[in-house]
C-alpha atoms as a PDB file:
ATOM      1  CA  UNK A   1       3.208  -4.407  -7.611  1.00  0.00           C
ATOM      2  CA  UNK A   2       1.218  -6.811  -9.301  1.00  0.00           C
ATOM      3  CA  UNK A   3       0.029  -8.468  -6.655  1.00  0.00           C
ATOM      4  CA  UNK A   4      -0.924  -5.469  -4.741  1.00  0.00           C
ATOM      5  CA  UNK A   5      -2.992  -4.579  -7.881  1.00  0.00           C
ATOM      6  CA  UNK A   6      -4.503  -8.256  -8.457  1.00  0.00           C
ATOM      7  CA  UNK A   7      -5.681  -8.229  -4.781  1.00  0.00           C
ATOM      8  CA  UNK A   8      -7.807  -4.604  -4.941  1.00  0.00           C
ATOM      9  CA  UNK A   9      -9.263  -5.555  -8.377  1.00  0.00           C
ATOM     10  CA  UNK A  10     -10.257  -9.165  -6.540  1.00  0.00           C
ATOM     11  CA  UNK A  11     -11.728  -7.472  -3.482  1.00  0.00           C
ATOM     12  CA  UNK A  12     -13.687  -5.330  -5.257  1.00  0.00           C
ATOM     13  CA  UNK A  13     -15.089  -7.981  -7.736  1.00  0.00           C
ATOM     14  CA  UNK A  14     -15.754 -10.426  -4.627  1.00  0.00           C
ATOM     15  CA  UNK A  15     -17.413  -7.871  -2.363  1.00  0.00           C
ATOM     16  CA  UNK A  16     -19.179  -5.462  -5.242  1.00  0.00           C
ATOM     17  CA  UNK A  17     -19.153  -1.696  -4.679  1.00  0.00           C
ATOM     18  CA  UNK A  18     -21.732  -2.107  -1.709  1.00  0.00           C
ATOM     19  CA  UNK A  19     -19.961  -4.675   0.335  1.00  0.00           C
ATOM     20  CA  UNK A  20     -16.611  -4.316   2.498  1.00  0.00           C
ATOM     21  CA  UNK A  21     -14.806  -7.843   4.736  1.00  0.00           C
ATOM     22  CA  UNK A  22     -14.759  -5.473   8.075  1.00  0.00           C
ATOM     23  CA  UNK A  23     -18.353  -5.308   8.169  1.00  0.00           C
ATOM     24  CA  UNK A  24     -19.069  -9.262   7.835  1.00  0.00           C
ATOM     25  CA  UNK A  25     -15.723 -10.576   9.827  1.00  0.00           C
ATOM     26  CA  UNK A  26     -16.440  -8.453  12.756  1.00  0.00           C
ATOM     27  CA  UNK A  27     -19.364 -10.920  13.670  1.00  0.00           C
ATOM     28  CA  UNK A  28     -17.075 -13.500  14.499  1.00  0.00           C
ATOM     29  CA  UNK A  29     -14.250 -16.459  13.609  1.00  0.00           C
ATOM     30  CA  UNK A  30     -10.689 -14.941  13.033  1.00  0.00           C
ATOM     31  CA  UNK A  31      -9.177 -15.159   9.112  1.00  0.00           C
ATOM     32  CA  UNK A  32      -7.107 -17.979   9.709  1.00  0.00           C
ATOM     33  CA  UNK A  33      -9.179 -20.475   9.986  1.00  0.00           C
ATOM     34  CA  UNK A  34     -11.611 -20.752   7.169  1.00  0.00           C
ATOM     35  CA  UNK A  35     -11.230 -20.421   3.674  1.00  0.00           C
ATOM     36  CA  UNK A  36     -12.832 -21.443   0.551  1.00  0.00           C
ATOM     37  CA  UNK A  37     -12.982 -22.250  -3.082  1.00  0.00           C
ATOM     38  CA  UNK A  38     -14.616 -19.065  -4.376  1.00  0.00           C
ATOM     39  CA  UNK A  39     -12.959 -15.807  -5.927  1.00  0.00           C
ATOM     40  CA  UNK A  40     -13.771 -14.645  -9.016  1.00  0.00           C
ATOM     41  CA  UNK A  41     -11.689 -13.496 -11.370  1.00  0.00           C
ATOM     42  CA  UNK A  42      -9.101 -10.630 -11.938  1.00  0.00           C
ATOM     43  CA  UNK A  43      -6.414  -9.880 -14.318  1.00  0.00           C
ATOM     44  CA  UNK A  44      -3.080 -10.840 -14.443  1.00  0.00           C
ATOM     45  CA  UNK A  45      -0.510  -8.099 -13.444  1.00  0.00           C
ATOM     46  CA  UNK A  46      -1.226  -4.484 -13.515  1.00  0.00           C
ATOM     47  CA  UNK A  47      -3.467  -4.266 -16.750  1.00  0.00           C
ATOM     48  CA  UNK A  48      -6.291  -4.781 -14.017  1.00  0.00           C
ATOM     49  CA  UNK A  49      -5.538  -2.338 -11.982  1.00  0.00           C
ATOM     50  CA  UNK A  50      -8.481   0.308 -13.190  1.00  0.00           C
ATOM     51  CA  UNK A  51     -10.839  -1.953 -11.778  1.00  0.00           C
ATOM     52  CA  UNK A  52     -12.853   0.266  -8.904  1.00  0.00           C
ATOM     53  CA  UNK A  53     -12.480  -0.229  -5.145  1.00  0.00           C
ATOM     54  CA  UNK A  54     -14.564  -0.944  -2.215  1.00  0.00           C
ATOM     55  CA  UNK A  55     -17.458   1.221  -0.995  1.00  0.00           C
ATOM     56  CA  UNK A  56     -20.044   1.990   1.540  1.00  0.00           C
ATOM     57  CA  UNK A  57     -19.475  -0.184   4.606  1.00  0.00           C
ATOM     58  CA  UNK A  58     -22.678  -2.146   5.151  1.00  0.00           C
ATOM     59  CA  UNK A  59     -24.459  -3.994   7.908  1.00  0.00           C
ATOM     60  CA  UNK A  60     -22.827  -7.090   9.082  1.00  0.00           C
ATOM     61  CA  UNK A  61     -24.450  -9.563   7.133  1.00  0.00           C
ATOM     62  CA  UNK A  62     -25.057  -8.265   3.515  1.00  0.00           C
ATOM     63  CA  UNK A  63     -23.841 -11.072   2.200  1.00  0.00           C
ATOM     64  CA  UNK A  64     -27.247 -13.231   1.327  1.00  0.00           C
ATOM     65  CA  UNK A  65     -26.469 -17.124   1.289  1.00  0.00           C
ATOM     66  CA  UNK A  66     -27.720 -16.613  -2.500  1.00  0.00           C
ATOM     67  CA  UNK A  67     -24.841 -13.982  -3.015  1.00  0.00           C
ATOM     68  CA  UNK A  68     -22.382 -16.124  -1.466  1.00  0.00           C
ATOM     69  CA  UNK A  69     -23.622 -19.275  -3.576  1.00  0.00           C
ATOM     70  CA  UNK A  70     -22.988 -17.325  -6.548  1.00  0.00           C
ATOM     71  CA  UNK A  71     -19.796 -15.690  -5.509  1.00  0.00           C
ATOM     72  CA  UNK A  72     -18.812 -19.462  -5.158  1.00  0.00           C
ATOM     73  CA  UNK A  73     -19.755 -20.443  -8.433  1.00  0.00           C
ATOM     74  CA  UNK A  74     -18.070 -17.417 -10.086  1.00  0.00           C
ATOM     75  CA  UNK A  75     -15.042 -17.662  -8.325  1.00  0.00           C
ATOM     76  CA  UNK A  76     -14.344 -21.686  -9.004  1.00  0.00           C
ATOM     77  CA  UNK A  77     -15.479 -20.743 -12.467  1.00  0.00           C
ATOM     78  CA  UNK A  78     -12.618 -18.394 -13.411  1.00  0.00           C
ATOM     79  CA  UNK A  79      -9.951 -20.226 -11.498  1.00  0.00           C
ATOM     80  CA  UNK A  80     -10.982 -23.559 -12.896  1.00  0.00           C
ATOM     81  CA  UNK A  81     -10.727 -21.824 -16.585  1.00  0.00           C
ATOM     82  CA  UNK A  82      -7.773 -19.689 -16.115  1.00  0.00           C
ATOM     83  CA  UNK A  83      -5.337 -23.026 -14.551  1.00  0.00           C
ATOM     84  CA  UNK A  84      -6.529 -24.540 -17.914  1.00  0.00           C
ATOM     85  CA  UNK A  85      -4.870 -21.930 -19.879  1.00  0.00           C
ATOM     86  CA  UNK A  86      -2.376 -21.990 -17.615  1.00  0.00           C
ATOM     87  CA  UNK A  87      -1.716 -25.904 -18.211  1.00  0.00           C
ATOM     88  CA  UNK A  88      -1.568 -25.890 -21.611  1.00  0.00           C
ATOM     89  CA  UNK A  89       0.120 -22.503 -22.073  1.00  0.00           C
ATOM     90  CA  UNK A  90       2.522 -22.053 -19.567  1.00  0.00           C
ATOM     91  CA  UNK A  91       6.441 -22.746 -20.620  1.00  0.00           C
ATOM     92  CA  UNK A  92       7.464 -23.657 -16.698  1.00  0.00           C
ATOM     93  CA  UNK A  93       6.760 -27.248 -15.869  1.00  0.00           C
ATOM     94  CA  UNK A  94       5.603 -26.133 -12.460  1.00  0.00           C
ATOM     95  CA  UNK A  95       3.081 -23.505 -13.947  1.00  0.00           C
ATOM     96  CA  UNK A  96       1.475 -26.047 -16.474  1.00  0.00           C
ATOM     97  CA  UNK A  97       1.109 -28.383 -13.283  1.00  0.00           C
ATOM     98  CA  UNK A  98      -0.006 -25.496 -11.125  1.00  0.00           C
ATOM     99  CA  UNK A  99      -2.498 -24.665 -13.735  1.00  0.00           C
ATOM    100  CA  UNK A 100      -3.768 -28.217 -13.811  1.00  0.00           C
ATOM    101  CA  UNK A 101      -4.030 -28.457 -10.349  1.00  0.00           C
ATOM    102  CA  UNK A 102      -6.270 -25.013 -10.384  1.00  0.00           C
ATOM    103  CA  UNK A 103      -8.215 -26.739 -13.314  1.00  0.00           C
ATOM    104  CA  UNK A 104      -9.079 -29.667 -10.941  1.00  0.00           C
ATOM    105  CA  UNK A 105      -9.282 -28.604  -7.760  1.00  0.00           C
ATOM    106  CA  UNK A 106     -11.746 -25.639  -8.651  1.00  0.00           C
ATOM    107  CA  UNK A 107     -14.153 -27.666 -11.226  1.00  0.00           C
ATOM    108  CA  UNK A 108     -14.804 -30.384  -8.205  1.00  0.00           C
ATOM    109  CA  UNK A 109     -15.105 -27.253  -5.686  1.00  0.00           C
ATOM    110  CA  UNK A 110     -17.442 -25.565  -8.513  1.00  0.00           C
ATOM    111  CA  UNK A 111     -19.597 -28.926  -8.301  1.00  0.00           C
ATOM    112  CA  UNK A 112     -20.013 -29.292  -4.677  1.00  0.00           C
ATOM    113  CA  UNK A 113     -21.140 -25.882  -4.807  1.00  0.00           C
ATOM    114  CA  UNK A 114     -23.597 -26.176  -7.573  1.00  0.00           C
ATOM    115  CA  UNK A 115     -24.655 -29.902  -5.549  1.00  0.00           C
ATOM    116  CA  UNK A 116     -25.315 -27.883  -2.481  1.00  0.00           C
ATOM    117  CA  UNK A 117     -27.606 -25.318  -3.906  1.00  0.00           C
ATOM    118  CA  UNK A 118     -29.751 -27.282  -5.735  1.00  0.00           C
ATOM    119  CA  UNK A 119     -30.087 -29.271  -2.439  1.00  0.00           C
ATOM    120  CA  UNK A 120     -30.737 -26.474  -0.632  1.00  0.00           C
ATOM    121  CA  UNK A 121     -33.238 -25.145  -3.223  1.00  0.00           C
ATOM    122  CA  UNK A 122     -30.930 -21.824  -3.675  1.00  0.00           C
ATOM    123  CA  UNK A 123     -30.795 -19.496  -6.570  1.00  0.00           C
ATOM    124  CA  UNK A 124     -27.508 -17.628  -7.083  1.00  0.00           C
ATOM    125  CA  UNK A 125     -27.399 -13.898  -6.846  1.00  0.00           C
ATOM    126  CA  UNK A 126     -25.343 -11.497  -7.547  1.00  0.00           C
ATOM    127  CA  UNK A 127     -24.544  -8.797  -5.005  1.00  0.00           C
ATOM    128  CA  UNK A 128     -25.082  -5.119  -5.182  1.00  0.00           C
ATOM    129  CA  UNK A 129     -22.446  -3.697  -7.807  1.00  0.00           C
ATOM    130  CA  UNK A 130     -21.019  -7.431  -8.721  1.00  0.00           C
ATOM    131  CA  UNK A 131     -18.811  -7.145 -12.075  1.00  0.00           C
ATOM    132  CA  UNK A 132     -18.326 -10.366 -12.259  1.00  0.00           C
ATOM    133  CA  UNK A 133     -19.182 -11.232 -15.402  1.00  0.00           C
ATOM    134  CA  UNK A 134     -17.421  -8.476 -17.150  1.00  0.00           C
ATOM    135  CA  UNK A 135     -13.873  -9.515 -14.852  1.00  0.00           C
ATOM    136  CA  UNK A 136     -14.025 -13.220 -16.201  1.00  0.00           C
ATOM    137  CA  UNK A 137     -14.262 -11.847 -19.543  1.00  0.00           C
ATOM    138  CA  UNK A 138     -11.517  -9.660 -19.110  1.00  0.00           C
ATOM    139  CA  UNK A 139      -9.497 -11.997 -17.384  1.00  0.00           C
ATOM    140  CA  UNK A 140      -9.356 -14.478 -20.360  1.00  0.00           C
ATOM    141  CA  UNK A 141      -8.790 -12.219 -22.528  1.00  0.00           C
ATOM    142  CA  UNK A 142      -5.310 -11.482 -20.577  1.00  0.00           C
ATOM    143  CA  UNK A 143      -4.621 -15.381 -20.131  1.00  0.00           C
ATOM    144  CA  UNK A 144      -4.815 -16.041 -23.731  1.00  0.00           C
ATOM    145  CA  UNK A 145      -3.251 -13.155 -25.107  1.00  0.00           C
ATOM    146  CA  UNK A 146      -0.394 -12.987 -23.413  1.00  0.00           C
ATOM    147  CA  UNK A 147       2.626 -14.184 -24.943  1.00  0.00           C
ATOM    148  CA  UNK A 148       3.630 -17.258 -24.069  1.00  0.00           C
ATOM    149  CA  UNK A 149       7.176 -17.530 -22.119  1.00  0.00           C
ATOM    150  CA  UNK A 150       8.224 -16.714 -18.859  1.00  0.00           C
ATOM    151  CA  UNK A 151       6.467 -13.372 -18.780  1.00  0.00           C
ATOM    152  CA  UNK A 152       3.150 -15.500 -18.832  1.00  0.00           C
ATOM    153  CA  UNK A 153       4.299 -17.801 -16.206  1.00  0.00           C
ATOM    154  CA  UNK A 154       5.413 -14.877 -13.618  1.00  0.00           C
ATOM    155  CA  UNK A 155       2.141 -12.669 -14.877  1.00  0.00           C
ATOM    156  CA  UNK A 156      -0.019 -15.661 -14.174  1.00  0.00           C
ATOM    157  CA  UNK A 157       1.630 -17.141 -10.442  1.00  0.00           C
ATOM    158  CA  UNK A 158       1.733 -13.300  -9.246  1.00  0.00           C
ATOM    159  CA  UNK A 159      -2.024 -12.925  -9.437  1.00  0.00           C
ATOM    160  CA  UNK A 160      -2.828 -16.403  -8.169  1.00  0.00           C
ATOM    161  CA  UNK A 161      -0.660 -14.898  -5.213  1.00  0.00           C
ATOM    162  CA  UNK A 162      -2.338 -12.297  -4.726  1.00  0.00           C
ATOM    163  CA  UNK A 163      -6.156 -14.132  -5.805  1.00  0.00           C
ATOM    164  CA  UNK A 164      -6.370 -16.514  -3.044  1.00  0.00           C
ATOM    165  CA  UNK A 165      -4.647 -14.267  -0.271  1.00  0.00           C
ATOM    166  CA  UNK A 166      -7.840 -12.559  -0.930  1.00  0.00           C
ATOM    167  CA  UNK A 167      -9.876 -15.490  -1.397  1.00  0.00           C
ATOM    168  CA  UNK A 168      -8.693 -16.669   2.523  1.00  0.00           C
ATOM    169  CA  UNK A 169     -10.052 -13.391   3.677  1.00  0.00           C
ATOM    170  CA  UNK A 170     -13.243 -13.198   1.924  1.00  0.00           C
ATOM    171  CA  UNK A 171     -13.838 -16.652   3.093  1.00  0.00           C
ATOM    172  CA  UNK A 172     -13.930 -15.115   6.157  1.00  0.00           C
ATOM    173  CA  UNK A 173     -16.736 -12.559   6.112  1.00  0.00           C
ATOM    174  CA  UNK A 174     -19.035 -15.289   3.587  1.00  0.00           C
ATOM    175  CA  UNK A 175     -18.866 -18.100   6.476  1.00  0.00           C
ATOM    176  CA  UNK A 176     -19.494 -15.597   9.317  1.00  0.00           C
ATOM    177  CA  UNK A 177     -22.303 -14.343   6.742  1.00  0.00           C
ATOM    178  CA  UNK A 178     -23.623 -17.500   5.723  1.00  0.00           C
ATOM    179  CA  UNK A 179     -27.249 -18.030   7.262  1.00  0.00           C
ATOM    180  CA  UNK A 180     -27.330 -22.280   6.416  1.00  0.00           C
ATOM    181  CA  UNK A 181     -24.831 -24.837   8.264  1.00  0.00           C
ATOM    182  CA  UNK A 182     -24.023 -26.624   5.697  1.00  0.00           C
ATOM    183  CA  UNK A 183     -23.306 -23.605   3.546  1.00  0.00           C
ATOM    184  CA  UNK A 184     -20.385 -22.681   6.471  1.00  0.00           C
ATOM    185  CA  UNK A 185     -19.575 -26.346   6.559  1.00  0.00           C
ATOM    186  CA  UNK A 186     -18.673 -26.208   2.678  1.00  0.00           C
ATOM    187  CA  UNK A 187     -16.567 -22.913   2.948  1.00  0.00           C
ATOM    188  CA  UNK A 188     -15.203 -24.196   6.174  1.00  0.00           C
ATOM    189  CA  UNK A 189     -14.028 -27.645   4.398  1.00  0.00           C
ATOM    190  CA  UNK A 190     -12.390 -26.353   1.379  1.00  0.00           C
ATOM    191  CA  UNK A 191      -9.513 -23.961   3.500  1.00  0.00           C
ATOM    192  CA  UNK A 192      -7.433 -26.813   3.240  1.00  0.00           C
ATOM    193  CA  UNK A 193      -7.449 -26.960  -0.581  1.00  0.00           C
ATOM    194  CA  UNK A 194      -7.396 -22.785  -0.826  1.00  0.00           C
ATOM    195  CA  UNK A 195      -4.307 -22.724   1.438  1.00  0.00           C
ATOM    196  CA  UNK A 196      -2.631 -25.006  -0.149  1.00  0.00           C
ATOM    197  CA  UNK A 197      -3.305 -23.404  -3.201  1.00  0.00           C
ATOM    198  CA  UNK A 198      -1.682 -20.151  -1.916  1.00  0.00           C
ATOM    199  CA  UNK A 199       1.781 -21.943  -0.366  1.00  0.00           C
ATOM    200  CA  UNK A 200       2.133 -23.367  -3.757  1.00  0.00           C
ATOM    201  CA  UNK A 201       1.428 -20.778  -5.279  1.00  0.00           C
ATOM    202  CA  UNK A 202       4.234 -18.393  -3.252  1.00  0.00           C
ATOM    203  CA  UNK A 203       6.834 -21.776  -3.835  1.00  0.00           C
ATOM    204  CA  UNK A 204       6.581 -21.775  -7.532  1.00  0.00           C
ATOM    205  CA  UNK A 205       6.719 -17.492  -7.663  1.00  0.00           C
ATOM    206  CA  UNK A 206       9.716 -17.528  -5.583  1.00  0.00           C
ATOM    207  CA  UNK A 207      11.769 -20.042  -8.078  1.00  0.00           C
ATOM    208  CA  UNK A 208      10.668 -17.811 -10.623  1.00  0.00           C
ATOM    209  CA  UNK A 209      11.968 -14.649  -9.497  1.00  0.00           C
END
């Protein structure tokens, strides 16, 4: 259930109340072969679940390459700050080394990101409806105060779960979206690192059921 819940807060963050994956992902590559570092955040379990859902369908291509360059930056931003909660708070040694792992992985994909659009002379943007903001906040405010214990460790593997299942799929409709090559290139590049993220993620919450 929390999952389920983690994933609608997560698409609805990602894609703002004006943007849906069907109408980007129809213009081309399947789901299962791209990915990214980008997803902002949600909360852990079902405390999130009041968080909105999708809305009006748009044209393929509302996703601006400014949008997706700041859904990139938001996304490695809560990720990279949440696995450091994660590392220091969890109780399970695989959730403090999961959480360092997040802490890592999604700083350097945070910096390529940042590299990238000050190359490409891009300011971030948020898109129509993005909450952002207001979803990190509330995020880290779950992370640290949960109690620490196993209840912690489950809360915080189930959304990461359910976070980069989503992340995989909105991937999808920002590199079919993306205007500039080497913006695709860098979504493109990182799958690797978001599916492993997921498979490690689904190892660790299985052992802890």
């Amino acid at each position: 259930m929390a999952e389920k819940h983690t994933g609608r807060a997560l698409a609805a963050m990602m894609l703002g109340a004006a943007i849906t994956l069907a109408a980007c992902s129809d213009r081309g590559a399947g789901s299962g072969d791209t990915g990214i570092g980008m997803t902002a955040d949600t909360g852990v379990g079902t405390t999130m679940s009041d968080t909105g859902t999708m809305g009006a369908t748009p044209a393929p291509g509302a996703l601006s390459d400014a949008n997706i360059v700041y859904l990139l930056d938001a996304a490695n931003r809560v990720d990279s700050a949440g696995g450091s909660v994660a590392a220091t708070k969890g109780t399970n040694s695989e959730v403090r080394e999961y959480g360092q792992m997040m802490a890592r992985d999604h700083h350097q994909l945070r910096q390529q990101g940042q590299e990238l659009a000050t190359r490409l002379n891009v300011t971030p943007a948020p898109p129509p409806g993005d909450t952002a903001q207001a979803h990190f906040d509330k995020t880290m405010a779950m992370l640290n105060g949960a109690a620490k214990g196993r209840d912690f460790d489950k809360a915080y593997i189930d959304h990461e779960v359910g976070y980069h299942k989503v992340v995989l799929e909105v991937a999808t409709a920002a590199m079919n979206a993306a205007q500039n090559a080497e913006l695709k290139n860098l979504i493109q590049k990182a799958a690797p690192t978001i599916q492993a993220h997921l498979d490690r993620a689904q190892a660790i919450q299985g052992r802890l059921q």
